[in-house]
ModelCIF file with pLDDT and N, C-alpha, C, O atoms, coordinates in Angstrom:
data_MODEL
#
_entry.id   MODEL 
#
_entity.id                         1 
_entity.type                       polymer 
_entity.pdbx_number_of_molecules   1 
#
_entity_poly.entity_id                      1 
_entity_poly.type                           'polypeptide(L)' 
_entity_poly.nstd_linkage                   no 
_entity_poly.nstd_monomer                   no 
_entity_poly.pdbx_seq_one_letter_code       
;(UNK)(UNK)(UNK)(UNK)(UNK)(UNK)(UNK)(UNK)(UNK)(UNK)(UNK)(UNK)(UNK)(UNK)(UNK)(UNK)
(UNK)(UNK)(UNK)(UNK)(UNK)(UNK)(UNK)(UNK)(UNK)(UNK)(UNK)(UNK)(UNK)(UNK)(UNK)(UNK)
(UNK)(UNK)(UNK)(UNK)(UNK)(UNK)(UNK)(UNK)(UNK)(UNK)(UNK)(UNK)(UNK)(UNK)
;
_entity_poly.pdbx_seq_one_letter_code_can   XXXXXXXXXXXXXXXXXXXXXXXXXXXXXXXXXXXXXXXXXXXXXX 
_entity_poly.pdbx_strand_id                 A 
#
loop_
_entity_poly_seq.entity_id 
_entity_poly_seq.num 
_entity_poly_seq.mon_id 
_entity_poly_seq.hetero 
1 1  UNK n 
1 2  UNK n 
1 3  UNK n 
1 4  UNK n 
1 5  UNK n 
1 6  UNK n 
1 7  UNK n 
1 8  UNK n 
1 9  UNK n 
1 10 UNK n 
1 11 UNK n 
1 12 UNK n 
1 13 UNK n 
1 14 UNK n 
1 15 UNK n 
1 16 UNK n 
1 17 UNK n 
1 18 UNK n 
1 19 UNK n 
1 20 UNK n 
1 21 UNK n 
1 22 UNK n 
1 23 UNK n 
1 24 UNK n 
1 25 UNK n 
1 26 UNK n 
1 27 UNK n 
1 28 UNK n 
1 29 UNK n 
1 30 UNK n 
1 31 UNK n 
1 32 UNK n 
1 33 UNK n 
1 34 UNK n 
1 35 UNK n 
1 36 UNK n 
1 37 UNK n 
1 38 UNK n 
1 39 UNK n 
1 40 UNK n 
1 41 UNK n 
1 42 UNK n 
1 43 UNK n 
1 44 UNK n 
1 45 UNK n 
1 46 UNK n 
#
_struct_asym.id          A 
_struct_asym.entity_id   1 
#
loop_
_ma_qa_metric.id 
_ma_qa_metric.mode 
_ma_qa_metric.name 
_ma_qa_metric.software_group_id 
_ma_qa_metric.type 
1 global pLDDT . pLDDT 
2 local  pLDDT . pLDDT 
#
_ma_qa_metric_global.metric_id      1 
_ma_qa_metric_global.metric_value   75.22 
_ma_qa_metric_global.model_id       1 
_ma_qa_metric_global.ordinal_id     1 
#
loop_
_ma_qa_metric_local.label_asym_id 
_ma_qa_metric_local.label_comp_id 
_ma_qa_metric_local.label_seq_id 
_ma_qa_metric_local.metric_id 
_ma_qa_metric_local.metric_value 
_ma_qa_metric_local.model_id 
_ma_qa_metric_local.ordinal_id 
A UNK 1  2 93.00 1 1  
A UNK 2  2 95.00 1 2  
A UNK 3  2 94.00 1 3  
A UNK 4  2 94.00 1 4  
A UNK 5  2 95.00 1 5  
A UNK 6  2 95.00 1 6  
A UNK 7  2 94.00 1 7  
A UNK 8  2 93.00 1 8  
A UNK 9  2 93.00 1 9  
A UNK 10 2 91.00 1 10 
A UNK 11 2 90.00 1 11 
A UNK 12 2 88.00 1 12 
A UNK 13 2 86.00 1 13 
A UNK 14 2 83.00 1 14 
A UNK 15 2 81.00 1 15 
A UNK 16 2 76.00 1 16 
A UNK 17 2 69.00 1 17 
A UNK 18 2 68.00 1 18 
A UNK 19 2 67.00 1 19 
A UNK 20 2 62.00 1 20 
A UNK 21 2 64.00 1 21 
A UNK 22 2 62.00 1 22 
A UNK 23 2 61.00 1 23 
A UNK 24 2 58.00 1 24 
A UNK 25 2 61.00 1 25 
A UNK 26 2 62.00 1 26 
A UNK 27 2 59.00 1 27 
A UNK 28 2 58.00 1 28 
A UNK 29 2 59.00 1 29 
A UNK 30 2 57.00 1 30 
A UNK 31 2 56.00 1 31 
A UNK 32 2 56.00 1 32 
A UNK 33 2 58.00 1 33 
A UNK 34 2 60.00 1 34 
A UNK 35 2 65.00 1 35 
A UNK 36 2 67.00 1 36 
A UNK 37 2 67.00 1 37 
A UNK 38 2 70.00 1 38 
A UNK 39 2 77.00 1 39 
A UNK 40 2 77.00 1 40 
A UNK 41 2 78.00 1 41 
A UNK 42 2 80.00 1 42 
A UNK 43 2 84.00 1 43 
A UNK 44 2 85.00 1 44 
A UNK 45 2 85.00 1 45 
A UNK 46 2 87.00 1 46 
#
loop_
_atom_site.group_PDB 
_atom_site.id 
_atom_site.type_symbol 
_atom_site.label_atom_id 
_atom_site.label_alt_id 
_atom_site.label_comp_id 
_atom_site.label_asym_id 
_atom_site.label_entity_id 
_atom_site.label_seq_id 
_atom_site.pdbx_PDB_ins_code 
_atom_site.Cartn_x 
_atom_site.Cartn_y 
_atom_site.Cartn_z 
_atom_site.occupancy 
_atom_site.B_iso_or_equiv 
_atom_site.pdbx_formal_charge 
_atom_site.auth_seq_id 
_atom_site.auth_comp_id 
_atom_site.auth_asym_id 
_atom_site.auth_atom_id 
_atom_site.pdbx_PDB_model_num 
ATOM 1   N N  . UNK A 1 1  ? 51.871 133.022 123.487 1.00 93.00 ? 1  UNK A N  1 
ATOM 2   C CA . UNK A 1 1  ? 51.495 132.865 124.895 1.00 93.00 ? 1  UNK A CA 1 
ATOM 3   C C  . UNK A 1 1  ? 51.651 131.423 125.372 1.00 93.00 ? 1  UNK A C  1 
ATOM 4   O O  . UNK A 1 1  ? 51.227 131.226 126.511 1.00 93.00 ? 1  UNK A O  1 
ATOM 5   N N  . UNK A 1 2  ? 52.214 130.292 124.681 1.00 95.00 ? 2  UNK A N  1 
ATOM 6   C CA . UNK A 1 2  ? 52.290 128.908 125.026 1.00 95.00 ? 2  UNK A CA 1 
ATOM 7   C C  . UNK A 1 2  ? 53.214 128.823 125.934 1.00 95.00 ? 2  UNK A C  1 
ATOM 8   O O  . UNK A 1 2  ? 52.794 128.264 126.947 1.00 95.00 ? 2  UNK A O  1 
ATOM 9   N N  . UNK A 1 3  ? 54.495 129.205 125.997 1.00 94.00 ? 3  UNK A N  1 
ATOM 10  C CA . UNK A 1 3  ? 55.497 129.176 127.162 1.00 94.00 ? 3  UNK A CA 1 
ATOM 11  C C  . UNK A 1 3  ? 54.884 129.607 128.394 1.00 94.00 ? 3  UNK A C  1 
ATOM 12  O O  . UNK A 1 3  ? 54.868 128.989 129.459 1.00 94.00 ? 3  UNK A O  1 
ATOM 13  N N  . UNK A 1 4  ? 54.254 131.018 128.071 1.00 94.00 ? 4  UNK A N  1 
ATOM 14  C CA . UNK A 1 4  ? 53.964 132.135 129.453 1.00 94.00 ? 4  UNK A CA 1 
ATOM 15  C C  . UNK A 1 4  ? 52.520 131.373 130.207 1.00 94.00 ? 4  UNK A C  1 
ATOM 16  O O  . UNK A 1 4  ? 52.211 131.867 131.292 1.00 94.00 ? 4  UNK A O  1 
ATOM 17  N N  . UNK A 1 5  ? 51.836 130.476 129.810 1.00 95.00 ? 5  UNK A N  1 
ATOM 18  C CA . UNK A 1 5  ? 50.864 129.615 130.308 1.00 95.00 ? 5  UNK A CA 1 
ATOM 19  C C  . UNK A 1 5  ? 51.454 128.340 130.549 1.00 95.00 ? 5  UNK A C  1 
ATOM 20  O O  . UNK A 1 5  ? 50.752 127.452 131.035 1.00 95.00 ? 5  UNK A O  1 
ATOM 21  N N  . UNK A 1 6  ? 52.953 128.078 130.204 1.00 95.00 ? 6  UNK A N  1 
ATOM 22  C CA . UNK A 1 6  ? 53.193 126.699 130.960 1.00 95.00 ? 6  UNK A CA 1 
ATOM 23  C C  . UNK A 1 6  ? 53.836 126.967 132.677 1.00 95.00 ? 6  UNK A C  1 
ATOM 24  O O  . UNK A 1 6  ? 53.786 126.246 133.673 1.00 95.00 ? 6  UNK A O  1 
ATOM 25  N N  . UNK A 1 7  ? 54.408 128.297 132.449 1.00 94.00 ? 7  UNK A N  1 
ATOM 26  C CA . UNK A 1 7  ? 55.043 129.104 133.527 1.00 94.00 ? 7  UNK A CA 1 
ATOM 27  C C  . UNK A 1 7  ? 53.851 129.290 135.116 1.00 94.00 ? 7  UNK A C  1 
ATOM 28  O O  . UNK A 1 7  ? 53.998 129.133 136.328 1.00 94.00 ? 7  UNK A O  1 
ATOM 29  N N  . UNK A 1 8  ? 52.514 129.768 134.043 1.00 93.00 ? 8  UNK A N  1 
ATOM 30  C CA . UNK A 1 8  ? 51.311 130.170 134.707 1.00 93.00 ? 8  UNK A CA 1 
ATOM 31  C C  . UNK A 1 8  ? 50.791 128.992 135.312 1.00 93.00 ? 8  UNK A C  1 
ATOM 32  O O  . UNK A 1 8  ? 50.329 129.034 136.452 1.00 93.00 ? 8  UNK A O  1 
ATOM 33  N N  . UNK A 1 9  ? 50.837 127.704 134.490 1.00 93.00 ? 9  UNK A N  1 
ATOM 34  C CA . UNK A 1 9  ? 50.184 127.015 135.055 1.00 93.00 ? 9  UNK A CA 1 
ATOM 35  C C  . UNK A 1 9  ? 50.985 125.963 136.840 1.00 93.00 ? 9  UNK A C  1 
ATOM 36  O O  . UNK A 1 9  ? 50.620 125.280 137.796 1.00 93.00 ? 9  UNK A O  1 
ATOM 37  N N  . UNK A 1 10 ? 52.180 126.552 136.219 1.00 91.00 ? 10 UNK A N  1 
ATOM 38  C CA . UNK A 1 10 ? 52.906 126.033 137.758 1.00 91.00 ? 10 UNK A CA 1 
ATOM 39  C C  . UNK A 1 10 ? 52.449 126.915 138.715 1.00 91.00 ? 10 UNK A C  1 
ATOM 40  O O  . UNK A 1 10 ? 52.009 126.470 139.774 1.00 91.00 ? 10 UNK A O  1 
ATOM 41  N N  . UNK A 1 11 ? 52.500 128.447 138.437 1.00 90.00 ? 11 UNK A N  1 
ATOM 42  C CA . UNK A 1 11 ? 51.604 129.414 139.899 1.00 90.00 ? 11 UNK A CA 1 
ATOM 43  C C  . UNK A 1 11 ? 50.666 129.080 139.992 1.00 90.00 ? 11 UNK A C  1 
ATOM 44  O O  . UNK A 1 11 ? 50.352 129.520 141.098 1.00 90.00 ? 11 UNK A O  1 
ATOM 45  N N  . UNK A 1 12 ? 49.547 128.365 139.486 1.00 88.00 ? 12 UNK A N  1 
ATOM 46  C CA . UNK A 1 12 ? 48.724 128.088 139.487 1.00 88.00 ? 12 UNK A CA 1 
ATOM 47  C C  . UNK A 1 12 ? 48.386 126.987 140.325 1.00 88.00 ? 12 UNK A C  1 
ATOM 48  O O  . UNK A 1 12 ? 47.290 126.918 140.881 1.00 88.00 ? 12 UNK A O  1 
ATOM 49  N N  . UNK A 1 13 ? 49.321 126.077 140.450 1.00 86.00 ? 13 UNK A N  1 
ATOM 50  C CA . UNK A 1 13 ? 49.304 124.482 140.851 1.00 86.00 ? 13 UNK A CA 1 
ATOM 51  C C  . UNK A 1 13 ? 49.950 124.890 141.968 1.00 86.00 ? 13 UNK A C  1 
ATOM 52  O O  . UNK A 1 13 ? 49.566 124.068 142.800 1.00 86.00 ? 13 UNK A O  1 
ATOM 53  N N  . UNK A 1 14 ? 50.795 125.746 142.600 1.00 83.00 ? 14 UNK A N  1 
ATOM 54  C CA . UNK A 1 14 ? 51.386 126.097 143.651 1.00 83.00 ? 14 UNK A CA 1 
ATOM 55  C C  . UNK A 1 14 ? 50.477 126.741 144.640 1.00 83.00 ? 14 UNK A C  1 
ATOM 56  O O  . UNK A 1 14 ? 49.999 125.996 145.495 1.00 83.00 ? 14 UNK A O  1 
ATOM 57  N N  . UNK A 1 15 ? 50.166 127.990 144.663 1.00 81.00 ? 15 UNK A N  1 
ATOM 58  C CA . UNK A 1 15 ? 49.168 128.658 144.996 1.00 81.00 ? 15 UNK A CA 1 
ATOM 59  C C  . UNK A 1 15 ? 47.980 128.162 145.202 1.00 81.00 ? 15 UNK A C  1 
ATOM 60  O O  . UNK A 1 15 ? 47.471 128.299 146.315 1.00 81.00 ? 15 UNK A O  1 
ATOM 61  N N  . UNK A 1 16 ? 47.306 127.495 144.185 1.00 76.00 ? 16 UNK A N  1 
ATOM 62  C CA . UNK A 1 16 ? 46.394 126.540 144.262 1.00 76.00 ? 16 UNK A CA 1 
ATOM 63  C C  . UNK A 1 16 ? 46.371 125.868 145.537 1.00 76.00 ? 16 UNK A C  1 
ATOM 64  O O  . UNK A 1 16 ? 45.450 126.184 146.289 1.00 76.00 ? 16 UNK A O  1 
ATOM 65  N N  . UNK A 1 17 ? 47.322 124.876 145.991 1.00 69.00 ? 17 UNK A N  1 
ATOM 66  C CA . UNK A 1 17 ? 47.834 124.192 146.496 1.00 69.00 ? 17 UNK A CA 1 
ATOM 67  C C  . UNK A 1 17 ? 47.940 124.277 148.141 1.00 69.00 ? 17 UNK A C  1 
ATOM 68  O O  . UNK A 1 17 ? 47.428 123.525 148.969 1.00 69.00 ? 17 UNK A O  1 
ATOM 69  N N  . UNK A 1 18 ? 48.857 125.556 148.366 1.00 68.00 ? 18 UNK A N  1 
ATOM 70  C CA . UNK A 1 18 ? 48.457 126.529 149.447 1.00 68.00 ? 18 UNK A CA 1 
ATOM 71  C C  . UNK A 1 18 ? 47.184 127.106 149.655 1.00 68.00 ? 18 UNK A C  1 
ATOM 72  O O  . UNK A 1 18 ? 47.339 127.922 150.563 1.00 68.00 ? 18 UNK A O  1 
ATOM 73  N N  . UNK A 1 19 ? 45.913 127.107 149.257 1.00 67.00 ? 19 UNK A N  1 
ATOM 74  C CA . UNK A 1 19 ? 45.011 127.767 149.318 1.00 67.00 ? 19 UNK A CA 1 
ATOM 75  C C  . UNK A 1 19 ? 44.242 126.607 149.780 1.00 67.00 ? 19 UNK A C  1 
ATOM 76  O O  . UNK A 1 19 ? 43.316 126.811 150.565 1.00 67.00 ? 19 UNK A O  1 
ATOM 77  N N  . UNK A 1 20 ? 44.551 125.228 149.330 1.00 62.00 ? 20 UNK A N  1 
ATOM 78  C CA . UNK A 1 20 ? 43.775 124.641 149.644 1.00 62.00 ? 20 UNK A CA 1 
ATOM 79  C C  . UNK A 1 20 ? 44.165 123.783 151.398 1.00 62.00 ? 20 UNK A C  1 
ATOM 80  O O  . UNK A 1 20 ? 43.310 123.533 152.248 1.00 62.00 ? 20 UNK A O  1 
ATOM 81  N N  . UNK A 1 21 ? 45.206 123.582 151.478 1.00 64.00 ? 21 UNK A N  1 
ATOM 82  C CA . UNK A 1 21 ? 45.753 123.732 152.792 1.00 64.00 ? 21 UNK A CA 1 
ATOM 83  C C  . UNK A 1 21 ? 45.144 124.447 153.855 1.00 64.00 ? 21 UNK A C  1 
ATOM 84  O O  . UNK A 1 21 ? 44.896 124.123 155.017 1.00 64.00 ? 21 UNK A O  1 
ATOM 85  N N  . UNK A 1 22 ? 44.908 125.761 153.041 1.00 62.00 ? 22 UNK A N  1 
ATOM 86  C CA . UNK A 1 22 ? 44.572 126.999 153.949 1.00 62.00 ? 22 UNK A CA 1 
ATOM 87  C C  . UNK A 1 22 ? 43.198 126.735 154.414 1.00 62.00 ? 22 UNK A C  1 
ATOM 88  O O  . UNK A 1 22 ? 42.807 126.697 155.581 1.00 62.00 ? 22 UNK A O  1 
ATOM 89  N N  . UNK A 1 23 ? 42.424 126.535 153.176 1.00 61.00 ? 23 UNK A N  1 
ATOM 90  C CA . UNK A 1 23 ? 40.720 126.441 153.443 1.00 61.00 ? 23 UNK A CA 1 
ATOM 91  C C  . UNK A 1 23 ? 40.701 124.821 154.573 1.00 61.00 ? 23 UNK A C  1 
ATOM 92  O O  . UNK A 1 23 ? 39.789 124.750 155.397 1.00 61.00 ? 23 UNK A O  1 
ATOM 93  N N  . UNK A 1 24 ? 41.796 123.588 154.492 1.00 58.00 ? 24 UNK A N  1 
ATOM 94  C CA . UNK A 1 24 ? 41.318 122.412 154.916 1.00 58.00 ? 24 UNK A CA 1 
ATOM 95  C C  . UNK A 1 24 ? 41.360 122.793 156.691 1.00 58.00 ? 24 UNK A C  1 
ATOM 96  O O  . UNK A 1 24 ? 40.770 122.262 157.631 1.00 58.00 ? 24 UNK A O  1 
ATOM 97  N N  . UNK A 1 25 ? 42.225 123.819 156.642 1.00 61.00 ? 25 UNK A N  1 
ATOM 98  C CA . UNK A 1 25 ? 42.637 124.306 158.282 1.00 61.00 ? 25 UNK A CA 1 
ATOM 99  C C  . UNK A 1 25 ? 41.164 124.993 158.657 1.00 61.00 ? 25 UNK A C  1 
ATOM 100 O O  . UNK A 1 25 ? 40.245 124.819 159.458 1.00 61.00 ? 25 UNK A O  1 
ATOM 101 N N  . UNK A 1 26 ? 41.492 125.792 157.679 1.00 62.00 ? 26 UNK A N  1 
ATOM 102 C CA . UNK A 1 26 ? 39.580 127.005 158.332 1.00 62.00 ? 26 UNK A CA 1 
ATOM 103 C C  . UNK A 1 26 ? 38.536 125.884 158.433 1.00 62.00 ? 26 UNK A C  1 
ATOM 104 O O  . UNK A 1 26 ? 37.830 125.916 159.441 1.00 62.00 ? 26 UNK A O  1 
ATOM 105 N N  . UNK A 1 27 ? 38.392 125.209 157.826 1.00 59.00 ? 27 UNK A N  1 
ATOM 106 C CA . UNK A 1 27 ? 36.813 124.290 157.204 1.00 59.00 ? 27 UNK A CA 1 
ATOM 107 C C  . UNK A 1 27 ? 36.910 123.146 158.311 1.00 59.00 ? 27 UNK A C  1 
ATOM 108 O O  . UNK A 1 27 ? 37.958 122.516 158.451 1.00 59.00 ? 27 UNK A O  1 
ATOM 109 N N  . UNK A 1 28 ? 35.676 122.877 159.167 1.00 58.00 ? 28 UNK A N  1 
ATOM 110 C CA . UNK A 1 28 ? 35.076 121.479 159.451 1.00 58.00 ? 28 UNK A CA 1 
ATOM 111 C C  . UNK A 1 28 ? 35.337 120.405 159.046 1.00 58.00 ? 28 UNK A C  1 
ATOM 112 O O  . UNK A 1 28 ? 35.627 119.456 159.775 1.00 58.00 ? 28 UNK A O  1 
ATOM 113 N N  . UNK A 1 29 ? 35.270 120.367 157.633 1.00 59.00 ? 29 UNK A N  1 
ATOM 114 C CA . UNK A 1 29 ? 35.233 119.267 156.598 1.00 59.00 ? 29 UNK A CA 1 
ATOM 115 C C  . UNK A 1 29 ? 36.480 119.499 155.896 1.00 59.00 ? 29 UNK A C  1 
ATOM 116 O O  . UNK A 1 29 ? 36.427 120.263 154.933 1.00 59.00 ? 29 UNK A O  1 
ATOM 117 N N  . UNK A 1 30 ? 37.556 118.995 156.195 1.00 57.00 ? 30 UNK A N  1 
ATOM 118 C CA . UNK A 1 30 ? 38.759 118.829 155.070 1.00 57.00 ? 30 UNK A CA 1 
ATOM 119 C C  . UNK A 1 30 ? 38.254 118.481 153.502 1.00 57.00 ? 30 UNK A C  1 
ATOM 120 O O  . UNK A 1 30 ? 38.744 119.055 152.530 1.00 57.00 ? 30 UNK A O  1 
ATOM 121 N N  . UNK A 1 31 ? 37.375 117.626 153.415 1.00 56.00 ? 31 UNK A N  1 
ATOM 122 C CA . UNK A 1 31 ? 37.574 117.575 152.478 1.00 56.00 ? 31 UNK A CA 1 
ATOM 123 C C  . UNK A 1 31 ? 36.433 118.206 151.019 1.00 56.00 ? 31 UNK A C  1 
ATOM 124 O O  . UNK A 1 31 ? 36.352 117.899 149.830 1.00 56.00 ? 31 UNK A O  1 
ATOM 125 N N  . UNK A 1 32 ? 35.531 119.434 152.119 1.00 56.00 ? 32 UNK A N  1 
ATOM 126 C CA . UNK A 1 32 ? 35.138 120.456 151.440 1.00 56.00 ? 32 UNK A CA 1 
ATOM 127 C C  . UNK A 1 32 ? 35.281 121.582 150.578 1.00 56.00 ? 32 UNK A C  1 
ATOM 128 O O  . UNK A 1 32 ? 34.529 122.206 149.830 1.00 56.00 ? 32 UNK A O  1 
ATOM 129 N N  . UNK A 1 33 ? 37.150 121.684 151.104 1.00 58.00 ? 33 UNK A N  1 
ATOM 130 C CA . UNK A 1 33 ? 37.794 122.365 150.243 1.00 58.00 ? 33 UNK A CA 1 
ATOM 131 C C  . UNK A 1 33 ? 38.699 121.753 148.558 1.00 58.00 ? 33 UNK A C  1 
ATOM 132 O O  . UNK A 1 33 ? 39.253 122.391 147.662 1.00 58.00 ? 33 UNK A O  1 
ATOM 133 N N  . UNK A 1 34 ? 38.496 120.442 148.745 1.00 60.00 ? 34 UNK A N  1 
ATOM 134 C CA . UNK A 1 34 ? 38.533 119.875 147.896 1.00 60.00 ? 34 UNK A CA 1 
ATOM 135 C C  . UNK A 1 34 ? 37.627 119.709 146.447 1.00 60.00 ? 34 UNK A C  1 
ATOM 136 O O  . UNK A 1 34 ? 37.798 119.860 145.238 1.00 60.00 ? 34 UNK A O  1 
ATOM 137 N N  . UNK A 1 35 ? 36.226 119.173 147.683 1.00 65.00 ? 35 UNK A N  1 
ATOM 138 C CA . UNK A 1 35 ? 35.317 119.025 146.746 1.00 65.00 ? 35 UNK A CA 1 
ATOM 139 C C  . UNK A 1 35 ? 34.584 120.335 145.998 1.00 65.00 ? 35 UNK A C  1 
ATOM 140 O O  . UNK A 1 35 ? 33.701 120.385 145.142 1.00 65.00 ? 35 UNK A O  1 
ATOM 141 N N  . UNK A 1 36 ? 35.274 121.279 146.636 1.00 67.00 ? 36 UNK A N  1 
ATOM 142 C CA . UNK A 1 36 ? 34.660 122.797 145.544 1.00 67.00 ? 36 UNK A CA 1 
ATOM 143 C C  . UNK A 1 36 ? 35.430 123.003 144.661 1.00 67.00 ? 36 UNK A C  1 
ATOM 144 O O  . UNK A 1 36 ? 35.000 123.439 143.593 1.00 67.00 ? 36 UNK A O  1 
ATOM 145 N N  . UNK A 1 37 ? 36.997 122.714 144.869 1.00 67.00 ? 37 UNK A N  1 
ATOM 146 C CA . UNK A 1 37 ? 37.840 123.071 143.975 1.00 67.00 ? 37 UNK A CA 1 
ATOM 147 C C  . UNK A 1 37 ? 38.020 122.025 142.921 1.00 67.00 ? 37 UNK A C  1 
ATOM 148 O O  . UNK A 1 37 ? 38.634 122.372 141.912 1.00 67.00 ? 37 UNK A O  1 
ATOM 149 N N  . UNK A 1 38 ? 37.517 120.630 143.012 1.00 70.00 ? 38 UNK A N  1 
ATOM 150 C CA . UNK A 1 38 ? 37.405 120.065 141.824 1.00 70.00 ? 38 UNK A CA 1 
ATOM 151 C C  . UNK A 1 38 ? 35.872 120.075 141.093 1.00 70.00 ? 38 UNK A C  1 
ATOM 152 O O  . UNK A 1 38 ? 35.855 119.490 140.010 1.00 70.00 ? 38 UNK A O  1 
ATOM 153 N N  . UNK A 1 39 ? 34.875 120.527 141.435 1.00 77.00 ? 39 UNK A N  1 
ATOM 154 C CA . UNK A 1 39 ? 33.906 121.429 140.527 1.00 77.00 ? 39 UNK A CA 1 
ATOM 155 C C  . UNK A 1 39 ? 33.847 122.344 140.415 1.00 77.00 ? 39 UNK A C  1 
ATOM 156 O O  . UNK A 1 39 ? 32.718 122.793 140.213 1.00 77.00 ? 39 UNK A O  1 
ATOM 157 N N  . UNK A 1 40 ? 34.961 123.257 140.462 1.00 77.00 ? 40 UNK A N  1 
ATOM 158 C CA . UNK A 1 40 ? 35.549 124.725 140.201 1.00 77.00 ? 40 UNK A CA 1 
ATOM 159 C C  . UNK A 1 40 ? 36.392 124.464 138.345 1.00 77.00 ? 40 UNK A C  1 
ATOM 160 O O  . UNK A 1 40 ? 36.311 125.030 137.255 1.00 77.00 ? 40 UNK A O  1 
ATOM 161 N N  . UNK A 1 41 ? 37.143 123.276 138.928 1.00 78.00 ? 41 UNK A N  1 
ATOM 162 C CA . UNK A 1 41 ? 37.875 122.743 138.196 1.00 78.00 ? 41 UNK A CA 1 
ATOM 163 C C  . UNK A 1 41 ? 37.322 122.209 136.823 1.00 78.00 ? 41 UNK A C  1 
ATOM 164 O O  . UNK A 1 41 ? 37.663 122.400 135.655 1.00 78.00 ? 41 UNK A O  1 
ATOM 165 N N  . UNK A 1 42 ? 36.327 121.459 137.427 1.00 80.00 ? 42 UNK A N  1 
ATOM 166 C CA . UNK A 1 42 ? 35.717 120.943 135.959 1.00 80.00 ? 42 UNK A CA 1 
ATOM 167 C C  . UNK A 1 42 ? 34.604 121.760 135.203 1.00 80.00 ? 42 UNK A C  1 
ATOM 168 O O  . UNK A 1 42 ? 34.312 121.414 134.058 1.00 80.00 ? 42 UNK A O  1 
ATOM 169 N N  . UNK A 1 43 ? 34.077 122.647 135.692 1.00 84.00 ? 43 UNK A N  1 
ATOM 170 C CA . UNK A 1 43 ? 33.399 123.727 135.067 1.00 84.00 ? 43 UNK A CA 1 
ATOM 171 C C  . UNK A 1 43 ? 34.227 124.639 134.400 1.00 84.00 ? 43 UNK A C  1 
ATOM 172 O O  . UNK A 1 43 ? 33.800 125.023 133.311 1.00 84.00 ? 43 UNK A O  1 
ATOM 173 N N  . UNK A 1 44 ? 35.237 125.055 134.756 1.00 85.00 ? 44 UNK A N  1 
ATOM 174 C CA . UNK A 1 44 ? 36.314 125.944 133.823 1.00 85.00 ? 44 UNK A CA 1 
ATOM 175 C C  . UNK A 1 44 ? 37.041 125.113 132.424 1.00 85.00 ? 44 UNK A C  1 
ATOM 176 O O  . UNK A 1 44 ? 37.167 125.389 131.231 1.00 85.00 ? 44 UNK A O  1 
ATOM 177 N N  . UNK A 1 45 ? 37.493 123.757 133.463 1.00 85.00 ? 45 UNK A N  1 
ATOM 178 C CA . UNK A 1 45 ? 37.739 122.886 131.896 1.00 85.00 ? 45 UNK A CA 1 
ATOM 179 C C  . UNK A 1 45 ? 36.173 122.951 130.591 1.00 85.00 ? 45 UNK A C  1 
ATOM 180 O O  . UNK A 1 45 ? 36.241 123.349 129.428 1.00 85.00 ? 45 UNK A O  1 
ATOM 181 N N  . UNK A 1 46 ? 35.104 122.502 131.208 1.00 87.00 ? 46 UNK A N  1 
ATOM 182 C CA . UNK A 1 46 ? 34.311 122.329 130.174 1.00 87.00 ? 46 UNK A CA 1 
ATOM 183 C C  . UNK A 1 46 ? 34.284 123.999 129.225 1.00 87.00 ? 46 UNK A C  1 
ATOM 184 O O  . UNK A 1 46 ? 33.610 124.116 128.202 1.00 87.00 ? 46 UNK A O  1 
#
């Protein structure tokens, strides 16, 4: 599964990416959609 998760992790970073675009448009706070997705981020890493 090492290839098929280096593949994954580009949809991941793409999509990602767009989503967060998406939420900075909906949201008040641009940079709310940020700050969830990098303690989204670091709770899954740990």
């Amino acid at each position: 599964l090492y290839l098929p998760v280096l593949i994954a992790a580009l949809l991941v970073a793409a999509l990602g990416a767009q989503l967060m675009r998406l939420g900075a448009r909906l949201s008040r706070s641009p940079a709310l959609p940020a700050g969830a997705a990098l303690l989204l981020m670091l709770a899954l890493a740990w």
